[in-house]
PDB file of N, CA and C in Angstrom:
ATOM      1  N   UNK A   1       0.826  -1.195   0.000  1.00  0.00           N
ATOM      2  CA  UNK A   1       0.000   0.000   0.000  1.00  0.00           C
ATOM      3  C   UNK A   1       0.870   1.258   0.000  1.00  0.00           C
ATOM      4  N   UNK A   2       1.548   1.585   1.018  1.00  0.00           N
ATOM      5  CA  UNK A   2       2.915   2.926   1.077  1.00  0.00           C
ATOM      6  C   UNK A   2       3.650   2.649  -0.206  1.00  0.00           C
ATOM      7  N   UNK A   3       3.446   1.780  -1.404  1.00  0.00           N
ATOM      8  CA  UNK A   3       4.565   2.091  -2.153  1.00  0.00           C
ATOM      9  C   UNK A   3       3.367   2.433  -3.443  1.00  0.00           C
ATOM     10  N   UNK A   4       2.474   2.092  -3.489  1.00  0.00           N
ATOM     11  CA  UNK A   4       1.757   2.700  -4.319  1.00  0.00           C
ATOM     12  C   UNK A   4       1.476   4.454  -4.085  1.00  0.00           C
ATOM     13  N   UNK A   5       1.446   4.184  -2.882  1.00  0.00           N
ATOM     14  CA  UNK A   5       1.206   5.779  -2.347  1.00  0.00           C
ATOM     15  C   UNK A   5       2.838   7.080  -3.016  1.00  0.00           C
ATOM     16  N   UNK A   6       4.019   6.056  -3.167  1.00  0.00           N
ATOM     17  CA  UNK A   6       5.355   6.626  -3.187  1.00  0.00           C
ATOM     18  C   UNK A   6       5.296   6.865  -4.559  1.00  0.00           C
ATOM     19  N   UNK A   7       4.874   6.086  -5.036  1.00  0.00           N
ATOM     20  CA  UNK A   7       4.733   5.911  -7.226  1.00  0.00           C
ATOM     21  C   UNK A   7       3.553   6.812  -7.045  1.00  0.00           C
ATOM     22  N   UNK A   8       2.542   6.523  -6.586  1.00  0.00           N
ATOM     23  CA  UNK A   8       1.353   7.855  -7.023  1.00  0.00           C
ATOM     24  C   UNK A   8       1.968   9.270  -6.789  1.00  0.00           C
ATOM     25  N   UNK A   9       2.455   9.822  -5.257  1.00  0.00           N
ATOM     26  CA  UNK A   9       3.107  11.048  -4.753  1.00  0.00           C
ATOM     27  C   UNK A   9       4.656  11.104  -5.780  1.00  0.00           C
ATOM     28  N   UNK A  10       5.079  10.344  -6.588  1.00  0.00           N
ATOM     29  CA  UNK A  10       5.970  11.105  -7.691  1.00  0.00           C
ATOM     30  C   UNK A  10       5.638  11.345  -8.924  1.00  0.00           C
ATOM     31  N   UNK A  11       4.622  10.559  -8.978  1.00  0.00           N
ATOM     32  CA  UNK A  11       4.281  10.926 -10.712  1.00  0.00           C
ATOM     33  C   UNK A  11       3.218  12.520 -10.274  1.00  0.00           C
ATOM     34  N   UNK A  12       2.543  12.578  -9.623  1.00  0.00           N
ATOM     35  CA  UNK A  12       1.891  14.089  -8.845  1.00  0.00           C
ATOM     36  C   UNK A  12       3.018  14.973  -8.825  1.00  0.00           C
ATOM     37  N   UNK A  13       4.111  14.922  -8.111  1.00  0.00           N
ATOM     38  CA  UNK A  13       5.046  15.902  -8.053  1.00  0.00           C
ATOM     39  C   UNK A  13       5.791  16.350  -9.035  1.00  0.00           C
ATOM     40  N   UNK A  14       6.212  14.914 -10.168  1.00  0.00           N
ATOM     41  CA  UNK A  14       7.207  15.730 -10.901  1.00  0.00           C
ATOM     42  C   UNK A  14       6.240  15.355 -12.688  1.00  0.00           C
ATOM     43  N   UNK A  15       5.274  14.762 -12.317  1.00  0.00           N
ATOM     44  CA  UNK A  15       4.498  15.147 -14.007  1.00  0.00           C
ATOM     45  C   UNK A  15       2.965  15.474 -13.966  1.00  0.00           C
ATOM     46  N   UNK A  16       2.493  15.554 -12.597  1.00  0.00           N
ATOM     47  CA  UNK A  16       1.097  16.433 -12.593  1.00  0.00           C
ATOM     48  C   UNK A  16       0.185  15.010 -12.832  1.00  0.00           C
ATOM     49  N   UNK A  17      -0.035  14.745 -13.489  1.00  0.00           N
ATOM     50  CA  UNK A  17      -1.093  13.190 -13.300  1.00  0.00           C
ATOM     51  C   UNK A  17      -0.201  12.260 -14.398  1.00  0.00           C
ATOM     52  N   UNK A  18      -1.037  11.066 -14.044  1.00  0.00           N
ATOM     53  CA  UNK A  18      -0.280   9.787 -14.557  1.00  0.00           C
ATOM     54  C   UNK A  18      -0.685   9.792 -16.412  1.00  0.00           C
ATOM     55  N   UNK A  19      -1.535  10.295 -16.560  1.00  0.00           N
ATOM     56  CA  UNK A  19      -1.358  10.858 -17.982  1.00  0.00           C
ATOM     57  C   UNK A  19      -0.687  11.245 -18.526  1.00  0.00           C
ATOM     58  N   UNK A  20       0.024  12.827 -18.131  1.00  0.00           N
ATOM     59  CA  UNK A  20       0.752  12.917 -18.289  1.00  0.00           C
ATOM     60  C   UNK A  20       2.545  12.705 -18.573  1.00  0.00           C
ATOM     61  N   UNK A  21       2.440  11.415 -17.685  1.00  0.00           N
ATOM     62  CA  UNK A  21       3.864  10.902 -17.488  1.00  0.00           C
ATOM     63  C   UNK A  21       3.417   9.686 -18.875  1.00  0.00           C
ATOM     64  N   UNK A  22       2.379   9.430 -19.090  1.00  0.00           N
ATOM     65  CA  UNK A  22       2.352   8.217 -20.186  1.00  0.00           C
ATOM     66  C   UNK A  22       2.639   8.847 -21.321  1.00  0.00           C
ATOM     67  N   UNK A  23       2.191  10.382 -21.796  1.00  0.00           N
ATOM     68  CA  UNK A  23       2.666  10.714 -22.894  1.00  0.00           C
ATOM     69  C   UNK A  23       3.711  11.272 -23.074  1.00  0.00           C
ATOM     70  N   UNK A  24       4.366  11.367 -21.596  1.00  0.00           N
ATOM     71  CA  UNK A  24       6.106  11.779 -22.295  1.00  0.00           C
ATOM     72  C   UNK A  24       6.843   9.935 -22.386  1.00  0.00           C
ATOM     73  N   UNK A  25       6.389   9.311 -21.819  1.00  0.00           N
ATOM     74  CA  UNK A  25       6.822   7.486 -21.714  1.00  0.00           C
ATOM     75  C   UNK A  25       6.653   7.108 -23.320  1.00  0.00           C
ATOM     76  N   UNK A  26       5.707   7.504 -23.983  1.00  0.00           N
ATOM     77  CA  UNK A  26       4.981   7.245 -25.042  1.00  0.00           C
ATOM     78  C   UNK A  26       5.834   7.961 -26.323  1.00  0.00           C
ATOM     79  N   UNK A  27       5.557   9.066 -25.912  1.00  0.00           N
ATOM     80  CA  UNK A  27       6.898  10.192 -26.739  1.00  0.00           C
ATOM     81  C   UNK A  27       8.222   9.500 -27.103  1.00  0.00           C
ATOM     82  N   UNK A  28       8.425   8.624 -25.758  1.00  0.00           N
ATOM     83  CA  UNK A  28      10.277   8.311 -25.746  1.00  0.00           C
ATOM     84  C   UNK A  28      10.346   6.813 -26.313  1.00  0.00           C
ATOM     85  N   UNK A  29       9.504   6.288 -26.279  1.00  0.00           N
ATOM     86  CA  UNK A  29       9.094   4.777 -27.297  1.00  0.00           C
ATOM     87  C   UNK A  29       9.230   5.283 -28.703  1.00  0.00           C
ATOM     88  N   UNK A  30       8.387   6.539 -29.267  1.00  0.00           N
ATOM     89  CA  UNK A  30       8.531   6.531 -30.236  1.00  0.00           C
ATOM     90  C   UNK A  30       9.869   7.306 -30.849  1.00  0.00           C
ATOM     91  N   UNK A  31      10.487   7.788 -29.448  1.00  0.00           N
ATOM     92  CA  UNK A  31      11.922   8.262 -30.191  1.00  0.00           C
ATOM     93  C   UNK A  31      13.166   7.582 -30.422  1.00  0.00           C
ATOM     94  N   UNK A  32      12.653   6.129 -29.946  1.00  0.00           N
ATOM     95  CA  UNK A  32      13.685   5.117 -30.009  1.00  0.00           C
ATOM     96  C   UNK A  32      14.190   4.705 -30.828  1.00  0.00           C
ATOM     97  N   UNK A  33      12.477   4.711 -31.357  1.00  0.00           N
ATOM     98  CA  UNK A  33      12.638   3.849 -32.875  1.00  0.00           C
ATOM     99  C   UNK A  33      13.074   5.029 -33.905  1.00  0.00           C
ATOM    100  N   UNK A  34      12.991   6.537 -33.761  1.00  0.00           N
ATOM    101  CA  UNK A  34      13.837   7.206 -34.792  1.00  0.00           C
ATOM    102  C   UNK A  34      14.501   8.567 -34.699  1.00  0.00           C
ATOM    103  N   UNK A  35      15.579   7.714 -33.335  1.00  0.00           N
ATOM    104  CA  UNK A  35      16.075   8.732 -32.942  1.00  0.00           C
ATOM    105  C   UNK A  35      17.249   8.707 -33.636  1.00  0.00           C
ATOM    106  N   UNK A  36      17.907  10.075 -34.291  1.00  0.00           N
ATOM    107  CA  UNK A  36      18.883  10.226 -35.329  1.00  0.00           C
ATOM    108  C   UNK A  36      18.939  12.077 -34.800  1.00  0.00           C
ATOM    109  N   UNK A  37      20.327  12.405 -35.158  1.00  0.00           N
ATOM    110  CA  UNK A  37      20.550  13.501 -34.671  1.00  0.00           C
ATOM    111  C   UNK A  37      19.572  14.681 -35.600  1.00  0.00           C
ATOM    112  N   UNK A  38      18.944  15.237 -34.823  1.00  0.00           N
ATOM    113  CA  UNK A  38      18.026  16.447 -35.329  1.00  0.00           C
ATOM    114  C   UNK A  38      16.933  15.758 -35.407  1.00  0.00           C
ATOM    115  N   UNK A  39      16.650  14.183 -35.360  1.00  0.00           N
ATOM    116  CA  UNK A  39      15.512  14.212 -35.051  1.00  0.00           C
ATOM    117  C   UNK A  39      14.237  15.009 -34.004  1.00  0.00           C
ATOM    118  N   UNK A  40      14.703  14.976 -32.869  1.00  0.00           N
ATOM    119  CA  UNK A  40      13.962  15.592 -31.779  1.00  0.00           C
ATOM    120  C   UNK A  40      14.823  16.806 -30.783  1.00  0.00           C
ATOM    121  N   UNK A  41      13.864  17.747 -30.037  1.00  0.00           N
ATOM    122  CA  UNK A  41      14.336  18.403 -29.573  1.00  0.00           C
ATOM    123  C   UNK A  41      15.648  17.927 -28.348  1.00  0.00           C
ATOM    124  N   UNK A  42      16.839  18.364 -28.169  1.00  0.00           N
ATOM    125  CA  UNK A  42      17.679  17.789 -26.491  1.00  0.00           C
ATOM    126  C   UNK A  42      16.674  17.389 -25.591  1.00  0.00           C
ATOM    127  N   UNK A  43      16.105  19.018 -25.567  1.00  0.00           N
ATOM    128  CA  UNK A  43      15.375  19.236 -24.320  1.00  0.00           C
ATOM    129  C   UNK A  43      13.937  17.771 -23.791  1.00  0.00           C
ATOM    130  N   UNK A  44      13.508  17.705 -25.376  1.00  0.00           N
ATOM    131  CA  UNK A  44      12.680  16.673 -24.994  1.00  0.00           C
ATOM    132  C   UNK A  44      13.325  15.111 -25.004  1.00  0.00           C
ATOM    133  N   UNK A  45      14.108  14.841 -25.457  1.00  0.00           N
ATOM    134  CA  UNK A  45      14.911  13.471 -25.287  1.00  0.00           C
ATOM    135  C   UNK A  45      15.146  13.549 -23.436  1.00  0.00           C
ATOM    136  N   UNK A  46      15.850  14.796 -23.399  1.00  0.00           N
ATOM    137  CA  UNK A  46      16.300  14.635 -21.932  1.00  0.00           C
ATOM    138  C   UNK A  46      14.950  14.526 -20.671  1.00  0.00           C
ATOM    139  N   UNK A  47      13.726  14.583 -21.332  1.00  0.00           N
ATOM    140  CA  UNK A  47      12.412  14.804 -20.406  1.00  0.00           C
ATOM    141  C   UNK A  47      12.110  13.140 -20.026  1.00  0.00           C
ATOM    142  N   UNK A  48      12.618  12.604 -21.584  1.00  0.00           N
ATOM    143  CA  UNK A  48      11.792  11.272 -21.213  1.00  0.00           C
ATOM    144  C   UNK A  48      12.874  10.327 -21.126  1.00  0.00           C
ATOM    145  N   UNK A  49      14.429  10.878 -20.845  1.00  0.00           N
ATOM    146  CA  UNK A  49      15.238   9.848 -19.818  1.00  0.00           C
ATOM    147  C   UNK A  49      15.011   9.662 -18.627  1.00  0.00           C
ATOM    148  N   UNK A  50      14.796  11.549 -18.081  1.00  0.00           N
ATOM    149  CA  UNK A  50      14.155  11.671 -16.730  1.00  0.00           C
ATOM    150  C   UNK A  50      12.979  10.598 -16.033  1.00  0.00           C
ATOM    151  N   UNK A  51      12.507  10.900 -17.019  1.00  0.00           N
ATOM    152  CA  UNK A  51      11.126  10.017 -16.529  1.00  0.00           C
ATOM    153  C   UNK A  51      11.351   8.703 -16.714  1.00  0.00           C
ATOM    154  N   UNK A  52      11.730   8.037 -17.415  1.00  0.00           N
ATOM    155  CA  UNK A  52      12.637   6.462 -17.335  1.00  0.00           C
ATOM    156  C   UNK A  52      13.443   6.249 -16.270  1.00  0.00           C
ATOM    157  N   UNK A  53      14.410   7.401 -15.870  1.00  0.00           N
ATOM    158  CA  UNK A  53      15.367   7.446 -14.337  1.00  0.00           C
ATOM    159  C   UNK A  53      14.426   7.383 -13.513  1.00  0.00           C
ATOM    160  N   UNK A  54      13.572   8.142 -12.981  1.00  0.00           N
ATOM    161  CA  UNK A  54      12.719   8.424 -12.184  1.00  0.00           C
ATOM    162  C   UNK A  54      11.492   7.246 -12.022  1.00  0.00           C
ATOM    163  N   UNK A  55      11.435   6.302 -13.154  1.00  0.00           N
ATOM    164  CA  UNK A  55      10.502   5.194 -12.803  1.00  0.00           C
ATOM    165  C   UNK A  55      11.488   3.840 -12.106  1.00  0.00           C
ATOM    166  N   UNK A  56      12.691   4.231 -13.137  1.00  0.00           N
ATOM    167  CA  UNK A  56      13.592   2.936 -12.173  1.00  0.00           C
ATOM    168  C   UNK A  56      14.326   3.139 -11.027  1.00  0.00           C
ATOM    169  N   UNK A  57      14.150   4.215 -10.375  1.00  0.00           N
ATOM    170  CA  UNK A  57      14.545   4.827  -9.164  1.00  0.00           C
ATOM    171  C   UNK A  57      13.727   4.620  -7.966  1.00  0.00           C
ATOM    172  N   UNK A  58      12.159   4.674  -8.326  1.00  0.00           N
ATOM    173  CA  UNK A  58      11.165   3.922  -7.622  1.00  0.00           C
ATOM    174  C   UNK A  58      11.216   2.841  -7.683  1.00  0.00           C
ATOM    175  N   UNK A  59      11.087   1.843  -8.855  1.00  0.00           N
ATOM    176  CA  UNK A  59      10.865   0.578  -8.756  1.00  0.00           C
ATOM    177  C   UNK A  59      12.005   0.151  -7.947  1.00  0.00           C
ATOM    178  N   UNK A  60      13.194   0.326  -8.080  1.00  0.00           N
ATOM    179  CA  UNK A  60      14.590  -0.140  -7.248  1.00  0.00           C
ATOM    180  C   UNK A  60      13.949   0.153  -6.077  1.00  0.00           C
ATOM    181  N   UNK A  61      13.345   1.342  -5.520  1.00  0.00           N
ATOM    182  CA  UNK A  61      13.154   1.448  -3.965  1.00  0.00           C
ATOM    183  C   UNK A  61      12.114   0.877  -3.541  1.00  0.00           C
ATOM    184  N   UNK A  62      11.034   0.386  -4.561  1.00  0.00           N
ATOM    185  CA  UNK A  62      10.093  -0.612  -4.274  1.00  0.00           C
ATOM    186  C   UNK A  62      10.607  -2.145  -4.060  1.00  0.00           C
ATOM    187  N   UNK A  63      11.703  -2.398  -4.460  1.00  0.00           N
ATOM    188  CA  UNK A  63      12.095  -3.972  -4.381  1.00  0.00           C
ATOM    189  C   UNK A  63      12.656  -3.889  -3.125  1.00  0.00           C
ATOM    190  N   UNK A  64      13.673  -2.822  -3.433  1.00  0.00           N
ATOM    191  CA  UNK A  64      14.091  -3.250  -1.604  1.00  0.00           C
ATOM    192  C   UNK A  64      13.214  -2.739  -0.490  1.00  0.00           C
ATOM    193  N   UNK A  65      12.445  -2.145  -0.384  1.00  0.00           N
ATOM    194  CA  UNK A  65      11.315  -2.288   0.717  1.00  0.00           C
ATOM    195  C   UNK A  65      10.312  -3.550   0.580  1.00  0.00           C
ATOM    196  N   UNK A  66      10.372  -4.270  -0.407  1.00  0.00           N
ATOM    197  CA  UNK A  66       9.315  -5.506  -0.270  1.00  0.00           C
ATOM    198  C   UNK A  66       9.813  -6.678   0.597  1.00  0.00           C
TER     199      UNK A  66
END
């Protein structure tokens, strides 16, 4: 229960609702497949590493609290 509460209280803090964090997640799937220089903005490549860091930063702190 407290770790759902820890994943809900970060995706609130640092992307405003969980929607939101799916379409920058969503964004960075599709920049995988064609990412080439000048494809996409820095700024947005660097949004949706963040948010990839920031999901495996929880999940790591979810395993070791289980």
């Amino acid at each position: 229960m407290i770790h759902d509460e820890v994943l809900v209280n970060w995706i609130e803090d640092t992307y405003g609702t969980p929607e939101e964090l799916a379409k920058i997640l969503d964004f960075g799937v599709e920049m995988l497949f064609y990412l080439e220089e000048g494809s996409f903005d820095r700024k947005e490549v660097q949004q949706v590493v963040a948010a990839m860091r920031g999901i495996v930063v929880i999940l790591r702190c979810l395993k070791d609290t289980s």
